[in-house]
C-alpha atoms as a PDB file:
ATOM      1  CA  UNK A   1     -19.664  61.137 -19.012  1.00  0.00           C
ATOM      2  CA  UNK A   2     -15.960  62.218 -19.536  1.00  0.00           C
ATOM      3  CA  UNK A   3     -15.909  62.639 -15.663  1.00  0.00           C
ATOM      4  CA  UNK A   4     -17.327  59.283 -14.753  1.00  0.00           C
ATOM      5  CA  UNK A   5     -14.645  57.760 -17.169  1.00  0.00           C
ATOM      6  CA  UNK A   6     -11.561  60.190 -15.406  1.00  0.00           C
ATOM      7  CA  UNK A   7     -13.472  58.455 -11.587  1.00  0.00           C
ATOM      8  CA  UNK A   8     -13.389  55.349 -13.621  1.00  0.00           C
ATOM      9  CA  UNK A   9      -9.682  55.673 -14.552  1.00  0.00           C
ATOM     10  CA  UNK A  10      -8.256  57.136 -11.426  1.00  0.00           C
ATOM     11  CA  UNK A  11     -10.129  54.338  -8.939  1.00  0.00           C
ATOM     12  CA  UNK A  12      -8.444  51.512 -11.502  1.00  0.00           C
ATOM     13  CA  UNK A  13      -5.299  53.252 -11.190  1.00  0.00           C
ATOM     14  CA  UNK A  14      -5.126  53.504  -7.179  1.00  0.00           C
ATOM     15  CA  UNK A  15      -6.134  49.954  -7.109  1.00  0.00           C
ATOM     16  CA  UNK A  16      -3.613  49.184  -9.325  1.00  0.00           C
ATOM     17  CA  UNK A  17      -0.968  50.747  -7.273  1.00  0.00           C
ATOM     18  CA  UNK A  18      -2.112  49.060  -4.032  1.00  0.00           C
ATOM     19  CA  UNK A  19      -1.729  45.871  -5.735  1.00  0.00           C
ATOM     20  CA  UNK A  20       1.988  46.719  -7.079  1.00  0.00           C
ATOM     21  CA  UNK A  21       2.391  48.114  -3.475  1.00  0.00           C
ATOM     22  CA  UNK A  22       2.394  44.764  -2.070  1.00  0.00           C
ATOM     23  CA  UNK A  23       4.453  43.224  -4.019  1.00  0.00           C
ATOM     24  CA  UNK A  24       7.517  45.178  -4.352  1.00  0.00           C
ATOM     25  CA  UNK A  25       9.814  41.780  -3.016  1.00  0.00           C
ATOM     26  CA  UNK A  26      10.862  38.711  -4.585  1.00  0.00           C
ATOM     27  CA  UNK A  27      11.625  35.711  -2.739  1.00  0.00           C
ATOM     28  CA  UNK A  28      14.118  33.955  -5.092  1.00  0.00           C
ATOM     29  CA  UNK A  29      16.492  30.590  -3.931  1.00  0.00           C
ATOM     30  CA  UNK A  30      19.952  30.143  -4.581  1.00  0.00           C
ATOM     31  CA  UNK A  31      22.464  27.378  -4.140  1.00  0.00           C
ATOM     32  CA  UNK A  32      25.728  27.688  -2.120  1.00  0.00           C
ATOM     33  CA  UNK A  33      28.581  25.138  -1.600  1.00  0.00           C
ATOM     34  CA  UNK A  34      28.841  23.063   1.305  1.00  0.00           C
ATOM     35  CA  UNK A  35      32.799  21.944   2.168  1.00  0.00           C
ATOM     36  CA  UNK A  36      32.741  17.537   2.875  1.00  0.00           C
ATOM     37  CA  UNK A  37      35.460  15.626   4.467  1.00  0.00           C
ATOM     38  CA  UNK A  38      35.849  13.132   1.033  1.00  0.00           C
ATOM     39  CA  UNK A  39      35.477  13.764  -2.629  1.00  0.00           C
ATOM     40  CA  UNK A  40      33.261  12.475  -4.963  1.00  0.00           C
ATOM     41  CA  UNK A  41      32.895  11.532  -8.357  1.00  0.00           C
ATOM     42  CA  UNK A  42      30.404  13.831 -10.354  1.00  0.00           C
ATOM     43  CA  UNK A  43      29.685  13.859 -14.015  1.00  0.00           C
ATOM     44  CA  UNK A  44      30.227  17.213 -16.138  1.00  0.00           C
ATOM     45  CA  UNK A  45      28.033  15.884 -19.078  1.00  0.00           C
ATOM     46  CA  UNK A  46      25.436  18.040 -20.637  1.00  0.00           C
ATOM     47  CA  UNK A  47      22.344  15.529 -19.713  1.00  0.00           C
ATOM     48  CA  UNK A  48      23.878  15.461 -16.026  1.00  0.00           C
ATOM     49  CA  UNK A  49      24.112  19.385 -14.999  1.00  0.00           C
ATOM     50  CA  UNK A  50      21.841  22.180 -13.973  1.00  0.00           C
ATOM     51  CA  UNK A  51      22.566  26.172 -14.142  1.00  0.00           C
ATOM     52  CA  UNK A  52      21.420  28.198 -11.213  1.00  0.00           C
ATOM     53  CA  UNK A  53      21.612  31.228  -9.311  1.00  0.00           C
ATOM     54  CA  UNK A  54      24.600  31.686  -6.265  1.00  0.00           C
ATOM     55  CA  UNK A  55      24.080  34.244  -3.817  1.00  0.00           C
ATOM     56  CA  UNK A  56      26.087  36.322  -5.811  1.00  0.00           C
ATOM     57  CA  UNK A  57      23.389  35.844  -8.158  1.00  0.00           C
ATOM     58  CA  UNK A  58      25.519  34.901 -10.667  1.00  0.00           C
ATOM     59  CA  UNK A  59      24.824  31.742 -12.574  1.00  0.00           C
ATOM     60  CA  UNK A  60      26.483  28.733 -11.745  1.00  0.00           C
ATOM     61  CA  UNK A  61      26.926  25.243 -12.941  1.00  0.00           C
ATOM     62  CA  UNK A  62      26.025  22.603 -10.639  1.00  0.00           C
ATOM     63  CA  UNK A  63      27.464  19.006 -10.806  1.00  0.00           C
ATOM     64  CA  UNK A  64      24.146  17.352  -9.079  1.00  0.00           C
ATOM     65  CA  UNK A  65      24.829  13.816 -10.498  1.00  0.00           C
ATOM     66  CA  UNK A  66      27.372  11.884  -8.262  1.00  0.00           C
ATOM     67  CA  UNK A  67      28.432   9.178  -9.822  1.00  0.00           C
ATOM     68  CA  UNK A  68      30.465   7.999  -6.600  1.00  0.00           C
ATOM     69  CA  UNK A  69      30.027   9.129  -3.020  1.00  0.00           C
ATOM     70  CA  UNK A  70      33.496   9.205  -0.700  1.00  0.00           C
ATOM     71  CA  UNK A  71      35.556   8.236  -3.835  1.00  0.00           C
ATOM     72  CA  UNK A  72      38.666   6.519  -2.363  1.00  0.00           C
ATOM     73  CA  UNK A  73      40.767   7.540  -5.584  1.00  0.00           C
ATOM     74  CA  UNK A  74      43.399   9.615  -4.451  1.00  0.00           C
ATOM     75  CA  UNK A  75      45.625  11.789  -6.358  1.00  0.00           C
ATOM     76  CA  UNK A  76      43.420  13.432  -8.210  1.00  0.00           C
ATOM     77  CA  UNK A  77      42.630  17.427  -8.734  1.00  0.00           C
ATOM     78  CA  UNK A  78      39.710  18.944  -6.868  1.00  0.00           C
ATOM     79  CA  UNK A  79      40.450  22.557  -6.683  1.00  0.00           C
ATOM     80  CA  UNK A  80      39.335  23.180  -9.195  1.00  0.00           C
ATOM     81  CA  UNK A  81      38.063  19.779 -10.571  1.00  0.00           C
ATOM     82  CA  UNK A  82      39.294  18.724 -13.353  1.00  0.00           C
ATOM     83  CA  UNK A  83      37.388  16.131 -15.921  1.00  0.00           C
ATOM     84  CA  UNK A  84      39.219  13.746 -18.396  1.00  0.00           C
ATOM     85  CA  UNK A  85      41.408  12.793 -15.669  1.00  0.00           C
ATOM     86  CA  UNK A  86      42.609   9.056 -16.641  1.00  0.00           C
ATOM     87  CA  UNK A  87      42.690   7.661 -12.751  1.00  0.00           C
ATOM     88  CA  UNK A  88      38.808   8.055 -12.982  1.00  0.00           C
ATOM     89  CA  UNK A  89      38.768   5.289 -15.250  1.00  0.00           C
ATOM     90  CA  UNK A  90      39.329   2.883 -11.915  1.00  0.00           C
ATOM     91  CA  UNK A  91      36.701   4.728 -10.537  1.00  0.00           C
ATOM     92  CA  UNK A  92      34.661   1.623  -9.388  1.00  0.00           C
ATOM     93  CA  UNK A  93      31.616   3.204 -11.250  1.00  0.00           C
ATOM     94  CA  UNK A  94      33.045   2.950 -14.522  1.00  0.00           C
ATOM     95  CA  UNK A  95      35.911   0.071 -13.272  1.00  0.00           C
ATOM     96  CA  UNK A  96      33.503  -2.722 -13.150  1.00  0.00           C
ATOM     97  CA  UNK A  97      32.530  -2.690 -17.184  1.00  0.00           C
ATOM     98  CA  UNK A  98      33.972  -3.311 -20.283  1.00  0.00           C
ATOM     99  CA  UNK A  99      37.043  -1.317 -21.430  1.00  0.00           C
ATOM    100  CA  UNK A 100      34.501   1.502 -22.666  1.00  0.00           C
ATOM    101  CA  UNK A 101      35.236   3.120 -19.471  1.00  0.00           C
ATOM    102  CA  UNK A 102      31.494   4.432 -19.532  1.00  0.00           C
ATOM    103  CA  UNK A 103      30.046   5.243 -15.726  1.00  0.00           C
ATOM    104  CA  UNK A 104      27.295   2.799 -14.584  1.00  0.00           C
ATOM    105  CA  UNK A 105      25.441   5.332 -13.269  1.00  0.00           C
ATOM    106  CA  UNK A 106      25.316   8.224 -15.786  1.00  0.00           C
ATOM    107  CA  UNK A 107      26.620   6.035 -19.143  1.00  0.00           C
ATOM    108  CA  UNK A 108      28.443   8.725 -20.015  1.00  0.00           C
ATOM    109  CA  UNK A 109      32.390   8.015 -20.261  1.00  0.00           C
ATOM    110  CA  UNK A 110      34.812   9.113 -17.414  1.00  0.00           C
ATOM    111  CA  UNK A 111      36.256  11.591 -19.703  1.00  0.00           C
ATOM    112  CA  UNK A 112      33.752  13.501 -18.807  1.00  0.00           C
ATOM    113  CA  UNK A 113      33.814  12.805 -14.542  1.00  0.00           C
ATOM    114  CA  UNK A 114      35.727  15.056 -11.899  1.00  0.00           C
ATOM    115  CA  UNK A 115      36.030  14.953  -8.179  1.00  0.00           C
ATOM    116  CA  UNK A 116      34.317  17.971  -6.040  1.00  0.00           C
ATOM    117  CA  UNK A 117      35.040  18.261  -2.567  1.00  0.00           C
ATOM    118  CA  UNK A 118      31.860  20.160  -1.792  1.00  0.00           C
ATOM    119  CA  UNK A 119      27.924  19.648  -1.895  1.00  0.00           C
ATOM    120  CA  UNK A 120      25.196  22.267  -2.679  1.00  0.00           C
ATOM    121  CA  UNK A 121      22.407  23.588  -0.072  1.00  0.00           C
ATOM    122  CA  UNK A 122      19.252  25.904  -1.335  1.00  0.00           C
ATOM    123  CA  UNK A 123      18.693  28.515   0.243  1.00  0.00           C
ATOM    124  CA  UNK A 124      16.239  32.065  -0.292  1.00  0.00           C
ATOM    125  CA  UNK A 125      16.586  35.456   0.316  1.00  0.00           C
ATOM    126  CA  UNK A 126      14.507  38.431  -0.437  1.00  0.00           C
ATOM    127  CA  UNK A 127      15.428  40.998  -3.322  1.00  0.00           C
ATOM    128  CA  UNK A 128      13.372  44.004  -4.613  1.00  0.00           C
ATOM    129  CA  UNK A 129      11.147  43.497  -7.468  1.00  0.00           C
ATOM    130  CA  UNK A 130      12.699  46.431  -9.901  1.00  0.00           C
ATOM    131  CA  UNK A 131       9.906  45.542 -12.605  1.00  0.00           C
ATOM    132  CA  UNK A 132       7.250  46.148 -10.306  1.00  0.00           C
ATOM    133  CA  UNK A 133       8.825  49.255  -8.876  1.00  0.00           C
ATOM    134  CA  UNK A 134       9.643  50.608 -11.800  1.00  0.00           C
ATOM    135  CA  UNK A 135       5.519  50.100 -13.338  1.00  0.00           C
ATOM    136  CA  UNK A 136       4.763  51.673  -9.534  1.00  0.00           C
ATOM    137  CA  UNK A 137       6.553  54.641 -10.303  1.00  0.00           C
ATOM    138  CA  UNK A 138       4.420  54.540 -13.719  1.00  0.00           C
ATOM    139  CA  UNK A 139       0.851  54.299 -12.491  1.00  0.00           C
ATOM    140  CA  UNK A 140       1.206  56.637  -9.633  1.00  0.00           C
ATOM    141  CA  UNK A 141       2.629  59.382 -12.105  1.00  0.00           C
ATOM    142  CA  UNK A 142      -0.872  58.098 -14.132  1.00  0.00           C
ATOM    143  CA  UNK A 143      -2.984  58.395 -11.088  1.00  0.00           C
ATOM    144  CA  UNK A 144      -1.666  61.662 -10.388  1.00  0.00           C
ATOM    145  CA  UNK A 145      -2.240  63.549 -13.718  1.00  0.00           C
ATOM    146  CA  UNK A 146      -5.957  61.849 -13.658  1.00  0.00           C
ATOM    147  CA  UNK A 147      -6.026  63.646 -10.250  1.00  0.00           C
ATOM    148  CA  UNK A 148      -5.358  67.305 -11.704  1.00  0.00           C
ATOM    149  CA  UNK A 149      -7.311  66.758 -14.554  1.00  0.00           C
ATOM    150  CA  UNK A 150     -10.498  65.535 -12.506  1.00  0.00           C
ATOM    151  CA  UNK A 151      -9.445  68.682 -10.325  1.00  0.00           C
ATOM    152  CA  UNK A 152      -9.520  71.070 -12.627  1.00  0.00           C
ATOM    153  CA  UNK A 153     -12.638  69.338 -14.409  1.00  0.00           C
ATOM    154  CA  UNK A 154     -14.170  69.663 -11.297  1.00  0.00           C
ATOM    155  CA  UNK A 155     -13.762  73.139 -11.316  1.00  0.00           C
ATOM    156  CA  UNK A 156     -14.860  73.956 -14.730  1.00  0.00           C
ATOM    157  CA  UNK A 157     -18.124  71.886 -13.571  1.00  0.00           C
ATOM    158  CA  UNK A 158     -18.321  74.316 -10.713  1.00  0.00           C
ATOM    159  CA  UNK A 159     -18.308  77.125 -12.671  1.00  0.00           C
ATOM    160  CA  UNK A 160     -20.506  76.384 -15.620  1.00  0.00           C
ATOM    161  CA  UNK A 161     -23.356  75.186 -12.960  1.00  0.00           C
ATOM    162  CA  UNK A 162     -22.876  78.829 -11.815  1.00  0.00           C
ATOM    163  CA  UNK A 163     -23.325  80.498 -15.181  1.00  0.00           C
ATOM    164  CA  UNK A 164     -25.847  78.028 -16.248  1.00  0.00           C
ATOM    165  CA  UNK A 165     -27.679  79.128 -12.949  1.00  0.00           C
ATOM    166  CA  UNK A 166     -27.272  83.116 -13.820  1.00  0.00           C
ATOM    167  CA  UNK A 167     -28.393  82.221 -17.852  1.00  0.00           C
ATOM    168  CA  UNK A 168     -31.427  81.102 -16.592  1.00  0.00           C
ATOM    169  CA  UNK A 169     -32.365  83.885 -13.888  1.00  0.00           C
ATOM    170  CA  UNK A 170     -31.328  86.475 -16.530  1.00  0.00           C
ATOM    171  CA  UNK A 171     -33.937  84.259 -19.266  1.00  0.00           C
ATOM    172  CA  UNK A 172     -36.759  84.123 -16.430  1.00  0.00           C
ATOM    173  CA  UNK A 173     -35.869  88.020 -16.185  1.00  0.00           C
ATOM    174  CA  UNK A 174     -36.019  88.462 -19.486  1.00  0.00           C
ATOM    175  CA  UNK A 175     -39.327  86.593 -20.293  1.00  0.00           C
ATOM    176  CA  UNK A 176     -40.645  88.671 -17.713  1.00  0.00           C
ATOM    177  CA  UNK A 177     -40.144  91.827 -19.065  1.00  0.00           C
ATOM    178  CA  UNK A 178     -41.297  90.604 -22.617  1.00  0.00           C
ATOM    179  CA  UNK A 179     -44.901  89.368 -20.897  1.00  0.00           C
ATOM    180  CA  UNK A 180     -45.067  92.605 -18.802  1.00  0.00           C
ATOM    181  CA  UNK A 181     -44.562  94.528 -21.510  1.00  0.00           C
ATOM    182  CA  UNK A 182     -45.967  93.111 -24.438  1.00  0.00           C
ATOM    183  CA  UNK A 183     -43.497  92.676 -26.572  1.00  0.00           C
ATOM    184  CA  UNK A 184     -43.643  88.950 -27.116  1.00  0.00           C
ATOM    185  CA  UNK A 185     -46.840  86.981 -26.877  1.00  0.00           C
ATOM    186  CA  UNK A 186     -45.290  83.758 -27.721  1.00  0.00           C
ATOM    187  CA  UNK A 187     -47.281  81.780 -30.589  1.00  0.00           C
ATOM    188  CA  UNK A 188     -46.889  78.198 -31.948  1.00  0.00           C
ATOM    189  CA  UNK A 189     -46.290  79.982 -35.679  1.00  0.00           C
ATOM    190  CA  UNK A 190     -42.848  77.493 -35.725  1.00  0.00           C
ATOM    191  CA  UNK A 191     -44.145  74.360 -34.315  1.00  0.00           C
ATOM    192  CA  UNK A 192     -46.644  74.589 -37.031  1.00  0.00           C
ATOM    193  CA  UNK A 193     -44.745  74.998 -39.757  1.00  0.00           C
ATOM    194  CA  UNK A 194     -42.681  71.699 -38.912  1.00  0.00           C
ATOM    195  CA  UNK A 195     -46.102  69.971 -38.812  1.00  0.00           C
ATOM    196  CA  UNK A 196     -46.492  71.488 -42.908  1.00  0.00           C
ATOM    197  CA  UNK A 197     -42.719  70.309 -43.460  1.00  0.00           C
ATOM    198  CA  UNK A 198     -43.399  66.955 -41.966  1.00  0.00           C
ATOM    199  CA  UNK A 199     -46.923  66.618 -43.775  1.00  0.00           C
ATOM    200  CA  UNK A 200     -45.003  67.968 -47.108  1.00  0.00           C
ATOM    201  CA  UNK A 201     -42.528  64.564 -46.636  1.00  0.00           C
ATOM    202  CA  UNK A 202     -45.244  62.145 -45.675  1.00  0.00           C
ATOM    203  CA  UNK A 203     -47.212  63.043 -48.896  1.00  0.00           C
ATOM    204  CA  UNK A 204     -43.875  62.521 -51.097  1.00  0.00           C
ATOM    205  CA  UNK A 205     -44.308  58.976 -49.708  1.00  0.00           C
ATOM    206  CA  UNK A 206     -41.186  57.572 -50.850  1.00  0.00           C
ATOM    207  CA  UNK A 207     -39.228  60.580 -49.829  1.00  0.00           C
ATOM    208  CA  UNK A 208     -36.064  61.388 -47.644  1.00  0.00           C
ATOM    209  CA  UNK A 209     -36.351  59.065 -44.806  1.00  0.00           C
ATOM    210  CA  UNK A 210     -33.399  61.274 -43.041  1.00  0.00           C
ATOM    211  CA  UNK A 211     -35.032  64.589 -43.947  1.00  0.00           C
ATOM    212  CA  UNK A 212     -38.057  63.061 -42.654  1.00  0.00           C
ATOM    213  CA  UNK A 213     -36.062  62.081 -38.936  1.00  0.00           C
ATOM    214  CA  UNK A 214     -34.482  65.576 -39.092  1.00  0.00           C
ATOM    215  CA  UNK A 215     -37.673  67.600 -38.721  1.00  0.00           C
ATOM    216  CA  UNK A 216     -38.555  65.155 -36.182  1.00  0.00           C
ATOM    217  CA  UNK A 217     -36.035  65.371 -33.830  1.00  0.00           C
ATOM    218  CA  UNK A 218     -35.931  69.731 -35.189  1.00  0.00           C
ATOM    219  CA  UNK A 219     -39.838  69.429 -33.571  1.00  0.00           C
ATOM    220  CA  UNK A 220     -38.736  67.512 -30.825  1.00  0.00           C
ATOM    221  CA  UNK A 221     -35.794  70.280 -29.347  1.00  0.00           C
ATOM    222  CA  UNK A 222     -38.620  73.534 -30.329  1.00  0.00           C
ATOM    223  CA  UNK A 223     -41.052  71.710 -27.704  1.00  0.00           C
ATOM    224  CA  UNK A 224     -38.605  70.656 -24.870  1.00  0.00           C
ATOM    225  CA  UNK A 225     -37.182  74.560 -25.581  1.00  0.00           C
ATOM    226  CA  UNK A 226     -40.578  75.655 -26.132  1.00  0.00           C
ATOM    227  CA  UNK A 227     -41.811  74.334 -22.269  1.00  0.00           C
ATOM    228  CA  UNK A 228     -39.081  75.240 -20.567  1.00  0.00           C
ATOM    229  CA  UNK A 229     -39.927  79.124 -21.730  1.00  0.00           C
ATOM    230  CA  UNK A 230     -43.195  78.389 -20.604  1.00  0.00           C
ATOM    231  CA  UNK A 231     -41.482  77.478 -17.360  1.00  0.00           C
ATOM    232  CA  UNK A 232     -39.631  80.600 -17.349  1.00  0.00           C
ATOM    233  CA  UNK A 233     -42.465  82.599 -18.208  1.00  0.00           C
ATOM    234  CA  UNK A 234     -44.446  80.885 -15.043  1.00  0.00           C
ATOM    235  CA  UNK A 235     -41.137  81.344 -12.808  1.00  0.00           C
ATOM    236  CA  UNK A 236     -40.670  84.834 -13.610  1.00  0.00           C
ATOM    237  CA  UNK A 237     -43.930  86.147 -11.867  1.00  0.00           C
ATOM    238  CA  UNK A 238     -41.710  84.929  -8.287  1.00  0.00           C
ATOM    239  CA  UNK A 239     -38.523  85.564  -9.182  1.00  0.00           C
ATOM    240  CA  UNK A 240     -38.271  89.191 -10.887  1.00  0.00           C
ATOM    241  CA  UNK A 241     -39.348  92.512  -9.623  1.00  0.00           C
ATOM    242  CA  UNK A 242     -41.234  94.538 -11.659  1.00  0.00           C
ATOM    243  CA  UNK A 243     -40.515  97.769 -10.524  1.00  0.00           C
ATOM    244  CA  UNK A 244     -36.982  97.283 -11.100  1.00  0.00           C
ATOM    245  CA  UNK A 245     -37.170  95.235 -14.306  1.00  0.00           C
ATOM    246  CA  UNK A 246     -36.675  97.908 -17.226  1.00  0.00           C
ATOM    247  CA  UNK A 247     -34.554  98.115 -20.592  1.00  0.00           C
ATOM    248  CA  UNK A 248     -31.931  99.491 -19.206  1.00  0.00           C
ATOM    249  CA  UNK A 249     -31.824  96.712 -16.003  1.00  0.00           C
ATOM    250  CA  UNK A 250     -32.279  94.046 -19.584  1.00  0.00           C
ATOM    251  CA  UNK A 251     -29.247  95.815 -21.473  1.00  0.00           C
ATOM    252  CA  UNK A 252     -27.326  96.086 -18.100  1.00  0.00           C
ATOM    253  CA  UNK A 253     -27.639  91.731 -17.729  1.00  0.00           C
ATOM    254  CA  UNK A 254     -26.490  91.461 -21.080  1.00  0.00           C
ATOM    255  CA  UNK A 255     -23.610  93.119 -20.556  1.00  0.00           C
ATOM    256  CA  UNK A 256     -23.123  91.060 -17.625  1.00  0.00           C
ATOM    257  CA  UNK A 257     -23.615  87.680 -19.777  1.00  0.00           C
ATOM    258  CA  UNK A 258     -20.879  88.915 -22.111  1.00  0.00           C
ATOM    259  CA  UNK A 259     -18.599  89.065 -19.291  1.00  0.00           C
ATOM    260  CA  UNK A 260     -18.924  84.983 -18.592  1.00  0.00           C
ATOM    261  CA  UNK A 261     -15.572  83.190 -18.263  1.00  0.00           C
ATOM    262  CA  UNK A 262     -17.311  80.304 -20.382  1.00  0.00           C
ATOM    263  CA  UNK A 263     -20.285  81.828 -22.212  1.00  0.00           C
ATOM    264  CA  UNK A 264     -19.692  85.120 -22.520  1.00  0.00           C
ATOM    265  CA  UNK A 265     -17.976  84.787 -26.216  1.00  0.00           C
ATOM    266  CA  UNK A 266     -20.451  82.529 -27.109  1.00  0.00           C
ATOM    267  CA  UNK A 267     -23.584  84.996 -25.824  1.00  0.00           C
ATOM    268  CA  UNK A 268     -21.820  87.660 -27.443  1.00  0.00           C
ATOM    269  CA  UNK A 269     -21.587  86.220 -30.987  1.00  0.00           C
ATOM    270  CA  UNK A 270     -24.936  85.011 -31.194  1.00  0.00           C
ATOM    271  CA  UNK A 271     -25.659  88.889 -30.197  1.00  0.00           C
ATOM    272  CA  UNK A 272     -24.125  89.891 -32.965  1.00  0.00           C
ATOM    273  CA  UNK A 273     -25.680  87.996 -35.572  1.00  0.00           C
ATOM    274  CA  UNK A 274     -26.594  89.396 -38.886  1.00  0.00           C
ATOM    275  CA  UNK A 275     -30.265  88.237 -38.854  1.00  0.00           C
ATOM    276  CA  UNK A 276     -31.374  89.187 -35.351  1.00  0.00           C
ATOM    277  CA  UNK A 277     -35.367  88.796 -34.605  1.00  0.00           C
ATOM    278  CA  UNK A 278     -37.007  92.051 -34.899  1.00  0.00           C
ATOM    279  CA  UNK A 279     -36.985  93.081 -31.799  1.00  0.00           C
ATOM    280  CA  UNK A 280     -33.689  94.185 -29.522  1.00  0.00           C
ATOM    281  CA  UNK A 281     -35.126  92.404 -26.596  1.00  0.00           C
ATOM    282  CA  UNK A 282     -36.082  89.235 -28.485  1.00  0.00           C
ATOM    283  CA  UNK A 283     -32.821  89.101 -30.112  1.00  0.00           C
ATOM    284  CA  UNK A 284     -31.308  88.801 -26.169  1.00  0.00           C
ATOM    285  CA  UNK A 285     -33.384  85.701 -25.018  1.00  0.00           C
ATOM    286  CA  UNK A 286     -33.548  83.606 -28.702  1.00  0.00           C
ATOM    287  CA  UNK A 287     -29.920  83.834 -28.353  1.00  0.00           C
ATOM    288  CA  UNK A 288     -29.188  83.394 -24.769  1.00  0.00           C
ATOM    289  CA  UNK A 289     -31.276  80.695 -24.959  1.00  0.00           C
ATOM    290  CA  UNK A 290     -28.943  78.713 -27.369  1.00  0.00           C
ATOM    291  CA  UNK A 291     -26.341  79.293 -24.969  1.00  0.00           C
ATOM    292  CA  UNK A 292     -27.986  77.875 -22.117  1.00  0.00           C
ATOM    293  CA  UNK A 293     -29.118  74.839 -24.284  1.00  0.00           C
ATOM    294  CA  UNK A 294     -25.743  74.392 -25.280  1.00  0.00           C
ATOM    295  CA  UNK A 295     -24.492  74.839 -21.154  1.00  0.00           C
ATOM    296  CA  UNK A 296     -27.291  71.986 -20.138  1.00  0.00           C
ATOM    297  CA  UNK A 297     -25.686  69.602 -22.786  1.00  0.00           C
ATOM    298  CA  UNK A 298     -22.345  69.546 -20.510  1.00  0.00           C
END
């Protein structure tokens, strides 16, 4: 499950980099000035003005409400314009009312009017997209890292398949010697006393409800473990050799299941346990066997 979430991860990541791939360029306008022959009267109120970009792409003020085209006022400051200049006030946009000297076009007074001897054009140009570079950068770093992890998952995959496949030629070896030798004629002695346990807790009647699921699902893992020695048992008649299976060939396999990269503590401290079945040989498979359930679950 881990891996399938790492596959998950990693194809979500590459197909989020694809995605920032193509878009690592903005197209963005701008505004630049345009020289005319005449001036013309533009308001600097507020209301009457818009900031954008240059292609400097510095922000810039631009006077987009003229108030008079080809003003024929002469004498007055363009470069730079300058508002509040009294002459506007014959401007014939604000001339033709009352002594308020407010623009007809705007309303606003011609204190706040200048003459510009230039227009604005919009243009584009493409920049690079830093945000989306940077976040690139990001989730291939991501992508990577879920690569060597999946690697090296991969590998550890690869290698406990391979030990799980020697645990269970070494149990089909070792529930071959047991049956050729008599040393364990396998008996349902366990399964039945779950069935007195779980009688015991159906007789309480109102009794432990998760005692009661525990020795189910306890009598549920002895008979999947319980058929699969069975299996062994079966298997072993193909796969070992008689002639060569002896105690020292068992003791030898043993040592040989200590040795696992993976298992081999694990095998090794179940060996070692202070309440070992009574026999040597028995002792090996009960506890190899835990191992291998435990290698399956992975």
């Amino acid at each position: 499950k881990r891996l399938d979430g790492l596959r998950k991860e990693a194809d979500d990541l590459d197909l989020k980099t694809k995605e920032l791939s193509s878009d690592l360029y903005l197209t963005v306008l701008f505004v630049k000035r345009k020289k005319i022959e005449r001036p013309k009267t533009v308001c600097t109120h507020k209301e009457c003005v818009t900031k954008k970009n240059n292609e400097r792409d510095e922000t810039e003020i631009c006077y987009e409400k003229v108030c008079c085209d080809s003003c024929k006022l002469g004498g007055i400051g363009v470069s730079p314009g300058t508002p509040n200049d009294w002459r506007l006030r014959f401007c014939w946009s604000m001339y033709s009312l009352k002594k308020e000297g407010n623009c007809s076009r705007c309303q606003h007074s011609y204190k706040h009017h200048m003459h510009i001897t230039y227009d604005y054009e919009t243009s584009e140009k493409t920049i690079s997209n830093e945000k989306n570079r940077d976040l690139l950068q990001q989730k291939k770093s991501l992508l990577q890292k879920n690569k060597d992890i999946l690697d090296k998952q991969g590998v550890l995959l690869d290698e406990l398949k391979k030990e799980r496949y020697y645990i269970i030629k070494a149990i089909s070896t070792f529930a071959y010697f047991l049956r050729k030798n008599s040393i364990l004629p396998y008996n349902d002695s366990f399964r039945e006393y779950i069935k007195l346990l779980i009688r015991n807790e159906e007789f309480k009647g109102e009794g432990n409800h998760g005692e009661m699921e525990r020795l189910q699902q306890l009598q549920q893992e002895y008979e999947q473990k319980r058929r699969k020695i069975e299996e062994a048992l079966t298997n072993a008649e193909r796969s070992a050799n008689s002639d060569n299976v002896t105690a020292e060939k068992i003791f030898e396999i043993e040592a040989e299941l200590h040795k696992l990269k993976h298992n081999g503590e694990s095998i090794k401290s179940f060996m070692e346990d202070k309440k070992p079945p009574q026999s040597v040989i028995k002792r090996i498979i009960c506890k190899v066997w835990g191992v291998l359930s435990n290698t399956t679950s992975k």
